[in-house]
PDB file of N, CA and C in Angstrom:
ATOM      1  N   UNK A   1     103.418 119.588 100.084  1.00  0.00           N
ATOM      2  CA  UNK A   1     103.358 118.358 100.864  1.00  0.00           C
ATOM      3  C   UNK A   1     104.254 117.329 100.193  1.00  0.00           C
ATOM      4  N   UNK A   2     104.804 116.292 100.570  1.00  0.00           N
ATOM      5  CA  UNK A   2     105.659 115.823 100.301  1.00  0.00           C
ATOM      6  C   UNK A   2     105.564 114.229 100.221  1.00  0.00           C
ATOM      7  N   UNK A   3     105.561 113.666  99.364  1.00  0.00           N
ATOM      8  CA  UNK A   3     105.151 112.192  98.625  1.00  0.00           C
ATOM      9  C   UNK A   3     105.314 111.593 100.298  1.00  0.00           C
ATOM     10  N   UNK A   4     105.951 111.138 101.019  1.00  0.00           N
ATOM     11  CA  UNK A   4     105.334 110.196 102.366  1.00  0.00           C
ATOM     12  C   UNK A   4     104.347 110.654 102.948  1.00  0.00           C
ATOM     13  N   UNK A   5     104.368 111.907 103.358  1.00  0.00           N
ATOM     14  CA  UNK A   5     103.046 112.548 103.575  1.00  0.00           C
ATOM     15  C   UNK A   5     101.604 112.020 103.200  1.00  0.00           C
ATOM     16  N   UNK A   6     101.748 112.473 101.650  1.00  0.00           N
ATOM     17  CA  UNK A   6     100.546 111.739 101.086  1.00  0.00           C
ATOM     18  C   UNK A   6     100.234 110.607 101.768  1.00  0.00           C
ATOM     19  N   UNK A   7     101.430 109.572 101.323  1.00  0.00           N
ATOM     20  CA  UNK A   7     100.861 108.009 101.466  1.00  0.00           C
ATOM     21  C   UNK A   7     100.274 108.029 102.927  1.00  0.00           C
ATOM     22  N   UNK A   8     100.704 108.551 104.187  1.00  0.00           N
ATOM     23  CA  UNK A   8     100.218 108.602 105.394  1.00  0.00           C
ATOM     24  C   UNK A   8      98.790 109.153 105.348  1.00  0.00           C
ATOM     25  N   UNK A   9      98.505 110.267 105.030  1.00  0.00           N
ATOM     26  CA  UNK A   9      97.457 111.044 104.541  1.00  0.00           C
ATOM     27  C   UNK A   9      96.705 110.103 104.130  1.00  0.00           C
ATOM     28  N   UNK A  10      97.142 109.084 102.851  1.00  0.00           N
ATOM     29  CA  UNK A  10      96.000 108.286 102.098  1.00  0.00           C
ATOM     30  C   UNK A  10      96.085 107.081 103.450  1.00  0.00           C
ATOM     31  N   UNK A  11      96.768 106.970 103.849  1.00  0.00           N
ATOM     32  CA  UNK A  11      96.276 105.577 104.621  1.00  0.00           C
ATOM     33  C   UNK A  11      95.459 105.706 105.816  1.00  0.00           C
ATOM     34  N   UNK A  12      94.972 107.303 106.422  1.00  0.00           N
ATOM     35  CA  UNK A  12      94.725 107.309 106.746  1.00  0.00           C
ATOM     36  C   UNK A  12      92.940 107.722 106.652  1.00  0.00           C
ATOM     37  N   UNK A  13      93.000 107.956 105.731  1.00  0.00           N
ATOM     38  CA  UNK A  13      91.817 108.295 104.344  1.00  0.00           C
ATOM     39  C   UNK A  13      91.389 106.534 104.133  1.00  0.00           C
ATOM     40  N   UNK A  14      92.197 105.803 104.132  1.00  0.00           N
ATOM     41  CA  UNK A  14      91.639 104.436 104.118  1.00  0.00           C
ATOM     42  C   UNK A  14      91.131 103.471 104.803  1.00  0.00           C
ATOM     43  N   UNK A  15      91.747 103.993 106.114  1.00  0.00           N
ATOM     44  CA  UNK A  15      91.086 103.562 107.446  1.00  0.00           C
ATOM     45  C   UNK A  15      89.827 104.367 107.989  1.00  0.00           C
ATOM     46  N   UNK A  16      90.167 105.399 107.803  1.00  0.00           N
ATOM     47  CA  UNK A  16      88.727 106.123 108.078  1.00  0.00           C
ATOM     48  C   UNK A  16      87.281 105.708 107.399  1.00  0.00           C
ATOM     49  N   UNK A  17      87.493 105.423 105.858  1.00  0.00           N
ATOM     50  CA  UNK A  17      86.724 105.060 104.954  1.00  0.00           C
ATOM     51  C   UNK A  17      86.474 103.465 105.686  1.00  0.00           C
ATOM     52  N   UNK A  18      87.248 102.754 106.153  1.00  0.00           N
ATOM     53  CA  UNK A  18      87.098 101.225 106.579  1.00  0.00           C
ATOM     54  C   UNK A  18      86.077 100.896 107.933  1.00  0.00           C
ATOM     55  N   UNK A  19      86.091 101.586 108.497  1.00  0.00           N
ATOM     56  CA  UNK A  19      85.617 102.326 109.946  1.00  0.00           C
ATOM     57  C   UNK A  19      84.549 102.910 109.656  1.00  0.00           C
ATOM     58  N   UNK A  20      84.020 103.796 108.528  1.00  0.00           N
ATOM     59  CA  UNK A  20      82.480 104.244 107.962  1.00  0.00           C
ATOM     60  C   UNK A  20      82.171 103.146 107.593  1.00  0.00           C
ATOM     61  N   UNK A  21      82.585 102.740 106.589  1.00  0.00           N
ATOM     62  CA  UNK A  21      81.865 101.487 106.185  1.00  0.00           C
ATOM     63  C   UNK A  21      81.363  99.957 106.965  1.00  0.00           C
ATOM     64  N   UNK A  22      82.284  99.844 108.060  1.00  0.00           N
ATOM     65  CA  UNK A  22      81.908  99.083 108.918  1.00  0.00           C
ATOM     66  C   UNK A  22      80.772  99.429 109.763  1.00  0.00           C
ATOM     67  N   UNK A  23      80.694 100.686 110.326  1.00  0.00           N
ATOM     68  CA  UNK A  23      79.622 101.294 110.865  1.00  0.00           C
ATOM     69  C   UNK A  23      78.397 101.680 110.296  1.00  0.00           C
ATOM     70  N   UNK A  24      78.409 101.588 109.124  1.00  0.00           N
ATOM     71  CA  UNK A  24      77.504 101.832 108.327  1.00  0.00           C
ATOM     72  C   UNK A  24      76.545 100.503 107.959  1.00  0.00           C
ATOM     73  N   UNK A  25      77.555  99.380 108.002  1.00  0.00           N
ATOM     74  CA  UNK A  25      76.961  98.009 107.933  1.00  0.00           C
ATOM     75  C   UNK A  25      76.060  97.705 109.666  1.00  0.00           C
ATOM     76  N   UNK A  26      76.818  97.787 110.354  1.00  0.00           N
ATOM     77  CA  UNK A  26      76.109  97.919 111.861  1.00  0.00           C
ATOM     78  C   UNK A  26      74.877  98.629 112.282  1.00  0.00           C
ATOM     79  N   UNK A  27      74.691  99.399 111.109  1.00  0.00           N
ATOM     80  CA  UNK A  27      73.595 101.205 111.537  1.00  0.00           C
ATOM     81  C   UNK A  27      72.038 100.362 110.978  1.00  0.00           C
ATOM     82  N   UNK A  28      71.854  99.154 111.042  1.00  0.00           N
ATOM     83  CA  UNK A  28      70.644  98.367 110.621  1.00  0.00           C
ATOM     84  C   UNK A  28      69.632  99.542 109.492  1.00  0.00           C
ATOM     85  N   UNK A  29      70.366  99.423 108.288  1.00  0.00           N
ATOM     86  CA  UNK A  29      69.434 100.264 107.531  1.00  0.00           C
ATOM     87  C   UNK A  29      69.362 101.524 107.858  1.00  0.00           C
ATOM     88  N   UNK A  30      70.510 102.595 108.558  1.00  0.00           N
ATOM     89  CA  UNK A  30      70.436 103.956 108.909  1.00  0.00           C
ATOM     90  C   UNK A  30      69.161 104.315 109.927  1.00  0.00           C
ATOM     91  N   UNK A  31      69.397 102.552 111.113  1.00  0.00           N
ATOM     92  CA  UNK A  31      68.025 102.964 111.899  1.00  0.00           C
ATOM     93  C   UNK A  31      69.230 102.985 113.267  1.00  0.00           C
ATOM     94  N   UNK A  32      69.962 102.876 113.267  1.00  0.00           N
ATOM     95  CA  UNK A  32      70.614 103.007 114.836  1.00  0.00           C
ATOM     96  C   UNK A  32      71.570 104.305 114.680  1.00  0.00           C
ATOM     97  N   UNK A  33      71.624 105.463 115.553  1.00  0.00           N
ATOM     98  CA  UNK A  33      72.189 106.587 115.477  1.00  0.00           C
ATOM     99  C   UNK A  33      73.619 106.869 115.260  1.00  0.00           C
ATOM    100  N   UNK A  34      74.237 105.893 116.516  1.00  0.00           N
ATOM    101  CA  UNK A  34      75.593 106.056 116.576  1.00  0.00           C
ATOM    102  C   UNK A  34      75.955 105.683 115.295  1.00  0.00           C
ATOM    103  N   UNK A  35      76.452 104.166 114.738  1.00  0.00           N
ATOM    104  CA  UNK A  35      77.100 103.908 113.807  1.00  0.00           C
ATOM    105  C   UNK A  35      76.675 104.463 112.471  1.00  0.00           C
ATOM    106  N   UNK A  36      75.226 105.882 112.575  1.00  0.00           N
ATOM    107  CA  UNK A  36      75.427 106.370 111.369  1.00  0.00           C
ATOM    108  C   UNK A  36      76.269 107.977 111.457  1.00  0.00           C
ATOM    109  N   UNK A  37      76.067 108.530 113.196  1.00  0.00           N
ATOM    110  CA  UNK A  37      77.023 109.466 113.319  1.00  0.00           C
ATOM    111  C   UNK A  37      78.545 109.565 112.843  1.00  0.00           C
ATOM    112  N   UNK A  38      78.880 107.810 113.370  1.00  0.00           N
ATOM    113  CA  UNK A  38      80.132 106.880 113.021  1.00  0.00           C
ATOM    114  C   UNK A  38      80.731 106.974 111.214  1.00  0.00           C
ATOM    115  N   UNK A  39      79.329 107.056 110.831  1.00  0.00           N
ATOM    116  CA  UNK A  39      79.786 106.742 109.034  1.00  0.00           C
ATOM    117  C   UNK A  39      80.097 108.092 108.295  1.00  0.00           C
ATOM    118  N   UNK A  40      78.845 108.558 108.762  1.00  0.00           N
ATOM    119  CA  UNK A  40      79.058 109.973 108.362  1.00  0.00           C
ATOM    120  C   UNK A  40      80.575 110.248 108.555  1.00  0.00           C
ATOM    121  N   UNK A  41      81.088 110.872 109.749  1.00  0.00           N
ATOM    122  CA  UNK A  41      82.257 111.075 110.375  1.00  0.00           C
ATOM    123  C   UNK A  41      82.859 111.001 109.471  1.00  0.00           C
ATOM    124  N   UNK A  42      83.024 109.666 109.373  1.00  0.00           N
ATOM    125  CA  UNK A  42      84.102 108.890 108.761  1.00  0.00           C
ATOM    126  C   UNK A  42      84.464 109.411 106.942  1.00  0.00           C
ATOM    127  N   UNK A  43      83.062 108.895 106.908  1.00  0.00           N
ATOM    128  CA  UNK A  43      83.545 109.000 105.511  1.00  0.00           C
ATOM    129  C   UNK A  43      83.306 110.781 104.736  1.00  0.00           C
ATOM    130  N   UNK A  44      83.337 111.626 105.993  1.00  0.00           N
ATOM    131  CA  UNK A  44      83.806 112.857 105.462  1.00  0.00           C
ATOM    132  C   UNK A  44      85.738 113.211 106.132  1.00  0.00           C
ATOM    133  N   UNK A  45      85.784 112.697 106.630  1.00  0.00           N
ATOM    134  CA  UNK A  45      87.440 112.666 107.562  1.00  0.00           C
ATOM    135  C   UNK A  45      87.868 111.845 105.625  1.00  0.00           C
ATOM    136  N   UNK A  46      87.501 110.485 105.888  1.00  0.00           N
ATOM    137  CA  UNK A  46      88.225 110.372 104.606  1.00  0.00           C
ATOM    138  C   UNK A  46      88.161 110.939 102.807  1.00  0.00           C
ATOM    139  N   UNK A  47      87.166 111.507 102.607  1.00  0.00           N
ATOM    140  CA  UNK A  47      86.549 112.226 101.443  1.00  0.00           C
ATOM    141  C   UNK A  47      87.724 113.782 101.739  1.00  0.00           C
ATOM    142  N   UNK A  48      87.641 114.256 102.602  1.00  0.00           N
ATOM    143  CA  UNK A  48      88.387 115.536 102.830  1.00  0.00           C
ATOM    144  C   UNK A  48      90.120 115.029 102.705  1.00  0.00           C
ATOM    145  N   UNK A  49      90.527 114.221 103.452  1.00  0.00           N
ATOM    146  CA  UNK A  49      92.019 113.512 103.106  1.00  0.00           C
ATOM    147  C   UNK A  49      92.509 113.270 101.625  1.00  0.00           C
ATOM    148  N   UNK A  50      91.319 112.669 101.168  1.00  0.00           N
ATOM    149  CA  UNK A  50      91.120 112.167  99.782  1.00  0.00           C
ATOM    150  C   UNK A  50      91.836 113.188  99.177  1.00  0.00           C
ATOM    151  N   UNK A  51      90.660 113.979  99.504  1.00  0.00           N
ATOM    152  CA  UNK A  51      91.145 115.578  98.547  1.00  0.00           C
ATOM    153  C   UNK A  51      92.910 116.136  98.554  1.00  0.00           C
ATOM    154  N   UNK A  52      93.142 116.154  99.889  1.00  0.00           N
ATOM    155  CA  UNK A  52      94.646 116.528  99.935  1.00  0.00           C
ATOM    156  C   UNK A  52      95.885 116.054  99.242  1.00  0.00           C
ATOM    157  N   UNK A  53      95.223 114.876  99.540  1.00  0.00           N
ATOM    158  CA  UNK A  53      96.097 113.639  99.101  1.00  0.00           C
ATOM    159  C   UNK A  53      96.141 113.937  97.090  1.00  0.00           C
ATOM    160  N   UNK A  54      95.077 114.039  96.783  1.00  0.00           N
ATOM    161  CA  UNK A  54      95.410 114.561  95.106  1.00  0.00           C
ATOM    162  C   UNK A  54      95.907 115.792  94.475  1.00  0.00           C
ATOM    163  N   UNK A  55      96.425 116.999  95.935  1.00  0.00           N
ATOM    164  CA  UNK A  55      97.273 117.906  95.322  1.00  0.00           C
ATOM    165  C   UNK A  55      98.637 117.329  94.898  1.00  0.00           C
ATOM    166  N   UNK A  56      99.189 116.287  95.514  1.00  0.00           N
ATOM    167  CA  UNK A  56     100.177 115.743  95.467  1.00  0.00           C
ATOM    168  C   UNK A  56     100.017 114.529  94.020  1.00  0.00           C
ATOM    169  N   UNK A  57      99.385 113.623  94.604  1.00  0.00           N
ATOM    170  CA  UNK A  57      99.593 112.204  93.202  1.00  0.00           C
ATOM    171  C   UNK A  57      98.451 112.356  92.251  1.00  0.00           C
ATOM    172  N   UNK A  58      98.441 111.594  90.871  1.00  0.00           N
ATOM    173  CA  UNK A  58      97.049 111.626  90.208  1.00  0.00           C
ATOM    174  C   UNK A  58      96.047 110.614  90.473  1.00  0.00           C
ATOM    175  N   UNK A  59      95.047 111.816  90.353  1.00  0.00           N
ATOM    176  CA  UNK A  59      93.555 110.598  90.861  1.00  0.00           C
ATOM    177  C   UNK A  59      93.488 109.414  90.738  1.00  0.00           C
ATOM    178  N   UNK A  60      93.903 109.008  89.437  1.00  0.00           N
ATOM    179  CA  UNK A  60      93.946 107.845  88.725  1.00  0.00           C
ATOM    180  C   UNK A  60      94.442 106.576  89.712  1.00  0.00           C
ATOM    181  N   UNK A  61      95.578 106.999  90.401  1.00  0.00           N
ATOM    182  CA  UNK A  61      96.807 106.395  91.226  1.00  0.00           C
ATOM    183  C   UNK A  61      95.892 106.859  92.445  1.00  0.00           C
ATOM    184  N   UNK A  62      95.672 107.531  93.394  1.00  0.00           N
ATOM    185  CA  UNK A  62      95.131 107.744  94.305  1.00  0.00           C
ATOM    186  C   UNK A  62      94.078 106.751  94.455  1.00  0.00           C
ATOM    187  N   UNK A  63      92.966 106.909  93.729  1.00  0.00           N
ATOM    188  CA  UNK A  63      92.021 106.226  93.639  1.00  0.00           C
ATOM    189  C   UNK A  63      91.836 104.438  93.312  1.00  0.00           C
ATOM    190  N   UNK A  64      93.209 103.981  92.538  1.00  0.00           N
ATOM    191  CA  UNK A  64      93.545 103.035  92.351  1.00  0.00           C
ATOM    192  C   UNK A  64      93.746 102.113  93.999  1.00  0.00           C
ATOM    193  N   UNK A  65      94.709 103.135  94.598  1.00  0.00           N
ATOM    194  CA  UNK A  65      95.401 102.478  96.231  1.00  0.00           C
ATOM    195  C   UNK A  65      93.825 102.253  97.015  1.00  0.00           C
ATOM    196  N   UNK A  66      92.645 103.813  97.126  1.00  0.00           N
ATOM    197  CA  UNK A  66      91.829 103.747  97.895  1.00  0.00           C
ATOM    198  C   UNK A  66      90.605 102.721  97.897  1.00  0.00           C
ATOM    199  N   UNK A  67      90.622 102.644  96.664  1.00  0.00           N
ATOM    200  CA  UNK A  67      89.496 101.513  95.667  1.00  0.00           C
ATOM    201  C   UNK A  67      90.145 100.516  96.789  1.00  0.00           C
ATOM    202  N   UNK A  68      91.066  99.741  96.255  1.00  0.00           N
ATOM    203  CA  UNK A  68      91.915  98.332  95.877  1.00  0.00           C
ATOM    204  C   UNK A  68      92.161  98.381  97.505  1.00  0.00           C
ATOM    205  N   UNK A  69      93.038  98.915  98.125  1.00  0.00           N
ATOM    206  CA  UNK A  69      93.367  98.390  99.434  1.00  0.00           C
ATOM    207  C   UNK A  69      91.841  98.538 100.739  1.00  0.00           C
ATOM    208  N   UNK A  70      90.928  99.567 100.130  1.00  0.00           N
ATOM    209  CA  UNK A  70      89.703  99.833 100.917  1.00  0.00           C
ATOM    210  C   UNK A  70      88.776  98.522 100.917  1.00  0.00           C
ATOM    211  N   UNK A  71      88.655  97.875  99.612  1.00  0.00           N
ATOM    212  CA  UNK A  71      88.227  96.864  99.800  1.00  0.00           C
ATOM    213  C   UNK A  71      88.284  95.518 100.316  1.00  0.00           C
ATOM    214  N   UNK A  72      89.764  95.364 100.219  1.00  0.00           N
ATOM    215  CA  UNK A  72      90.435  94.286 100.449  1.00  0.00           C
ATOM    216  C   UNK A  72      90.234  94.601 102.337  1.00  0.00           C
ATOM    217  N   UNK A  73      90.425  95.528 102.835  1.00  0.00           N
ATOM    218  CA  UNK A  73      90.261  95.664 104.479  1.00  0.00           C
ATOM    219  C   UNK A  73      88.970  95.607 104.386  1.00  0.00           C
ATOM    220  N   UNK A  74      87.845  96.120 104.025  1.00  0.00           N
ATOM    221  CA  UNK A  74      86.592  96.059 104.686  1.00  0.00           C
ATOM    222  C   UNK A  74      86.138  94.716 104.217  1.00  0.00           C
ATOM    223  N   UNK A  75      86.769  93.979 103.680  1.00  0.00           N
ATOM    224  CA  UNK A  75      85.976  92.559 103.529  1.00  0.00           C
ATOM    225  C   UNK A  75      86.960  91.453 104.519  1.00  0.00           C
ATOM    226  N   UNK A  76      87.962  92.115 105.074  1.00  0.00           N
ATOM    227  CA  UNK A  76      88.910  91.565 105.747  1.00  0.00           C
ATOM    228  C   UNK A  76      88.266  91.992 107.382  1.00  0.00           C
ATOM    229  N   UNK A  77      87.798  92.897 107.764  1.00  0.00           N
ATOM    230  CA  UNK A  77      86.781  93.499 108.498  1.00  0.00           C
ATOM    231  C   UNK A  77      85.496  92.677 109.089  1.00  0.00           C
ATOM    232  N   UNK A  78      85.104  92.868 107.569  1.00  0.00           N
ATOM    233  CA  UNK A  78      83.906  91.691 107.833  1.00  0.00           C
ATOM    234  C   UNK A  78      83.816  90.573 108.054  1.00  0.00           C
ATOM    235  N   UNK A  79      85.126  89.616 107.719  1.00  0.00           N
ATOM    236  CA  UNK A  79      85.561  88.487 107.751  1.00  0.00           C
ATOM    237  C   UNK A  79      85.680  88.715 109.444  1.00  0.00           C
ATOM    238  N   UNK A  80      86.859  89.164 110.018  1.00  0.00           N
ATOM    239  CA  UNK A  80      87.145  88.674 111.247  1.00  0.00           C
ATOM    240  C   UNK A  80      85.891  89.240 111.974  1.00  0.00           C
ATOM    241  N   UNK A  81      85.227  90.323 112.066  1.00  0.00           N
ATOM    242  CA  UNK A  81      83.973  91.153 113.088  1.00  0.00           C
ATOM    243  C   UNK A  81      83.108  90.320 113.033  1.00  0.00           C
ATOM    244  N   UNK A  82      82.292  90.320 111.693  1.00  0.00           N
ATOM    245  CA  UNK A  82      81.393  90.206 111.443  1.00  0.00           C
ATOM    246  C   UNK A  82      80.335  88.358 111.115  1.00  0.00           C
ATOM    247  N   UNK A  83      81.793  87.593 110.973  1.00  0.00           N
ATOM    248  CA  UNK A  83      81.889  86.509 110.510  1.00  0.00           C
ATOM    249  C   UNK A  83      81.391  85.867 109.219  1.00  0.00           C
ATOM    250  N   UNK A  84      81.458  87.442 108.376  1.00  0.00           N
ATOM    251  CA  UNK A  84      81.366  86.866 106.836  1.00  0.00           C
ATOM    252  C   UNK A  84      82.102  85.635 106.244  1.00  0.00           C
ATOM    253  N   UNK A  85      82.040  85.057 105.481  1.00  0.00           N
ATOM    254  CA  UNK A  85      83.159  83.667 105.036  1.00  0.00           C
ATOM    255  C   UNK A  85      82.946  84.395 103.551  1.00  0.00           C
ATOM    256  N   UNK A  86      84.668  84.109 103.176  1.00  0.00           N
ATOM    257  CA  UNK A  86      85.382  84.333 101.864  1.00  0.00           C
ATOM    258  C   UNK A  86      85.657  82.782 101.314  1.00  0.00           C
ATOM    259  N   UNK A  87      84.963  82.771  99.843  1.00  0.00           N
ATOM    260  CA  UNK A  87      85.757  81.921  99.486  1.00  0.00           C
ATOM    261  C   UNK A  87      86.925  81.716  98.383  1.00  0.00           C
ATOM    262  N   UNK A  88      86.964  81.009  98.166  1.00  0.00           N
ATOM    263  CA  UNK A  88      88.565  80.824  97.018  1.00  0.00           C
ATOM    264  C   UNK A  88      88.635  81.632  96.404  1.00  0.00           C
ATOM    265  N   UNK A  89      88.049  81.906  95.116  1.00  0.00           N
ATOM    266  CA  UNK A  89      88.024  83.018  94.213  1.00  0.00           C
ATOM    267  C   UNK A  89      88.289  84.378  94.893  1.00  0.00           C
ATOM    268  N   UNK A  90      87.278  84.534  95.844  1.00  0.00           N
ATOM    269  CA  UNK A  90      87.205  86.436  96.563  1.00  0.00           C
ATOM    270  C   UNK A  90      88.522  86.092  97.114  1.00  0.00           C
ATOM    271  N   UNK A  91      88.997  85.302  97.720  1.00  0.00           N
ATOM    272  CA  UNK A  91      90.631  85.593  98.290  1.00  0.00           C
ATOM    273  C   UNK A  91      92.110  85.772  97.795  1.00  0.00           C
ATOM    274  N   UNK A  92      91.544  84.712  96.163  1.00  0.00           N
ATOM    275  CA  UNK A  92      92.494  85.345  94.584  1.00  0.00           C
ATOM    276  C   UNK A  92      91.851  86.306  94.272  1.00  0.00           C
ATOM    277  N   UNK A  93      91.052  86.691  94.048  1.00  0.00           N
ATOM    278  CA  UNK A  93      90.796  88.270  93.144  1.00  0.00           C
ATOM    279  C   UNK A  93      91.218  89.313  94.358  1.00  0.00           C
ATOM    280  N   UNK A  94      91.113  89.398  95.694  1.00  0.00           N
ATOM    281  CA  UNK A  94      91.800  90.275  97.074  1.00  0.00           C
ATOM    282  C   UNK A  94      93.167  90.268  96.451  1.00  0.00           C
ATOM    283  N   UNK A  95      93.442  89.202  96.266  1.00  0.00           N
ATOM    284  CA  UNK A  95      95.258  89.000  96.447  1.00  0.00           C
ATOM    285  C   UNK A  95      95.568  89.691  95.040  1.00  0.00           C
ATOM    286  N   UNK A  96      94.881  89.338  94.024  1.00  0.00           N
ATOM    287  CA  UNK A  96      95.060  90.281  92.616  1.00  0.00           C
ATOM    288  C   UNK A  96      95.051  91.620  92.774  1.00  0.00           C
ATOM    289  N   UNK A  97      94.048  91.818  93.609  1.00  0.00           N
ATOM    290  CA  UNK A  97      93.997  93.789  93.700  1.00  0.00           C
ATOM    291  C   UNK A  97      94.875  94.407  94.377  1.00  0.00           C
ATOM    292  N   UNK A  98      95.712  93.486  95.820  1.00  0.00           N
ATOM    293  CA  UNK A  98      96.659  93.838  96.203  1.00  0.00           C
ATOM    294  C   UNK A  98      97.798  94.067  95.518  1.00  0.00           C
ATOM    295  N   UNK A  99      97.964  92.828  94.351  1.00  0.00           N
ATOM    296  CA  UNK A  99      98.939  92.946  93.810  1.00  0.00           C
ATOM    297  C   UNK A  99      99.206  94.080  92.916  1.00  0.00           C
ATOM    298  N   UNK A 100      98.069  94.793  92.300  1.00  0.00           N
ATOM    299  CA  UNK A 100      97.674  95.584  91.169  1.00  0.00           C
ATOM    300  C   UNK A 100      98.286  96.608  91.951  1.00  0.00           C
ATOM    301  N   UNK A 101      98.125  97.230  93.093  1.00  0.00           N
ATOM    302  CA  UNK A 101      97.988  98.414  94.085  1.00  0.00           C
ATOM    303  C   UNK A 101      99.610  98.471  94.300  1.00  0.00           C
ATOM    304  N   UNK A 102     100.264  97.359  94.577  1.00  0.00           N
ATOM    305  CA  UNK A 102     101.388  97.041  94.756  1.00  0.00           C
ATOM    306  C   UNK A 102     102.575  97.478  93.303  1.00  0.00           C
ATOM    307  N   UNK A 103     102.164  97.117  92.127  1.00  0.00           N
ATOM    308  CA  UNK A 103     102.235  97.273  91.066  1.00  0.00           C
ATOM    309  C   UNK A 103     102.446  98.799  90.352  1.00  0.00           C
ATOM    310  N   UNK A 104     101.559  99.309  90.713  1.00  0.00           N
ATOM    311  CA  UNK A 104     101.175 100.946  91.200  1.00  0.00           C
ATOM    312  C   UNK A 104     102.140 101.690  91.507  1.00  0.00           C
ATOM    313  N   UNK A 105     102.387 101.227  92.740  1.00  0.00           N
ATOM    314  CA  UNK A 105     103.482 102.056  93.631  1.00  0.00           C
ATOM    315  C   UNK A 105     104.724 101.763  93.605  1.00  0.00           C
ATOM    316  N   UNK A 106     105.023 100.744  93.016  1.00  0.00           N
ATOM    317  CA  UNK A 106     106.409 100.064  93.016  1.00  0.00           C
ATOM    318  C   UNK A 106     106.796 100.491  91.407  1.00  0.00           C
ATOM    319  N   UNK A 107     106.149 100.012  90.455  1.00  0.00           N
ATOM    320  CA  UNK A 107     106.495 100.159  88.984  1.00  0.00           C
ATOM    321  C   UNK A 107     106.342 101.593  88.197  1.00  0.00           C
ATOM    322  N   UNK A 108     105.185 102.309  88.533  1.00  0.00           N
ATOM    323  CA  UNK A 108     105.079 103.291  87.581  1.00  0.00           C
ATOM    324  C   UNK A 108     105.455 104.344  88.125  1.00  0.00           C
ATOM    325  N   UNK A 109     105.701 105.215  87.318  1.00  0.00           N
ATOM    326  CA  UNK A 109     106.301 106.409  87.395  1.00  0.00           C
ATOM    327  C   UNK A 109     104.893 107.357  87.069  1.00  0.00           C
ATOM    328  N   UNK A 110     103.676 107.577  87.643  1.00  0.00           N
ATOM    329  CA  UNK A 110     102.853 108.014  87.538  1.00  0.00           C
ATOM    330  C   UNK A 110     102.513 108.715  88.980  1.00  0.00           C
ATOM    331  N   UNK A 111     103.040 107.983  89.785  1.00  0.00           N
ATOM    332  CA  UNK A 111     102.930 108.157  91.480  1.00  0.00           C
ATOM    333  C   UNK A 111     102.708 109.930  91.877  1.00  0.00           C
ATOM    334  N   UNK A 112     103.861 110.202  91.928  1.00  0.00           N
ATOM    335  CA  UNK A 112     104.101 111.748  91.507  1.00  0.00           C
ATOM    336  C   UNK A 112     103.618 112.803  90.886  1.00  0.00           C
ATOM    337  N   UNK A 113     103.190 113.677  90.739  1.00  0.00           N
ATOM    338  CA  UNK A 113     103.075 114.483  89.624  1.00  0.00           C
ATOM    339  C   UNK A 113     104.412 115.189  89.393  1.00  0.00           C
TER     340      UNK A 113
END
């Protein structure tokens, strides 16, 4: 498989994971069916991607992008859906993890195996 691959692979491993987790927040305590059919789903579509995605890059780096950009969307998620409010700090420490993730992929030579 071939390094763009991956990243498609992982981004799509990240949306899936964004989409469980949203549904999972909706599933009132794993008492409403759908949005836990929804999570489940999900977060085996992205757990299985996951996997693919680390024949190619190291965990370390994999897990760095899925952590860091997974969070930054599902609280970005919750913000616009849900009408959570972010304040100052959570929107510098978002913008830090982006940057870290960014950092990642742009600077090190770890990306690859």
């Amino acid at each position: 498989m071939s390094l763009p691959l991956a990243y498609v692979l992982l981004a799509i491993a990240i949306t899936s994971e964004v989409i469980a987790t949203t549904a999972l927040a909706l599933s009132d305590g794993l008492s409403k069916p759908l949005p836990v059919v929804i999570s489940a789903l999900g977060y085996a579509l992205a757990l299985g991607l996951l996997a693919v995605v680390m024949r190619v890059m190291p965990t370390g780096v994999v897990y760095a992008i899925w952590s860091g950009l997974g969070v930054v969307l599902i609280t970005l998620v919750a913000w616009a859906w849900q009408g959570q409010r972010l304040d100052l700090p959570a929107v510098i420490g978002m913008g830090l993890i982006v940057a870290g993730v960014i950092v990642v992929n742009v600077f090190s030579g770890s990306v690859g195996h």
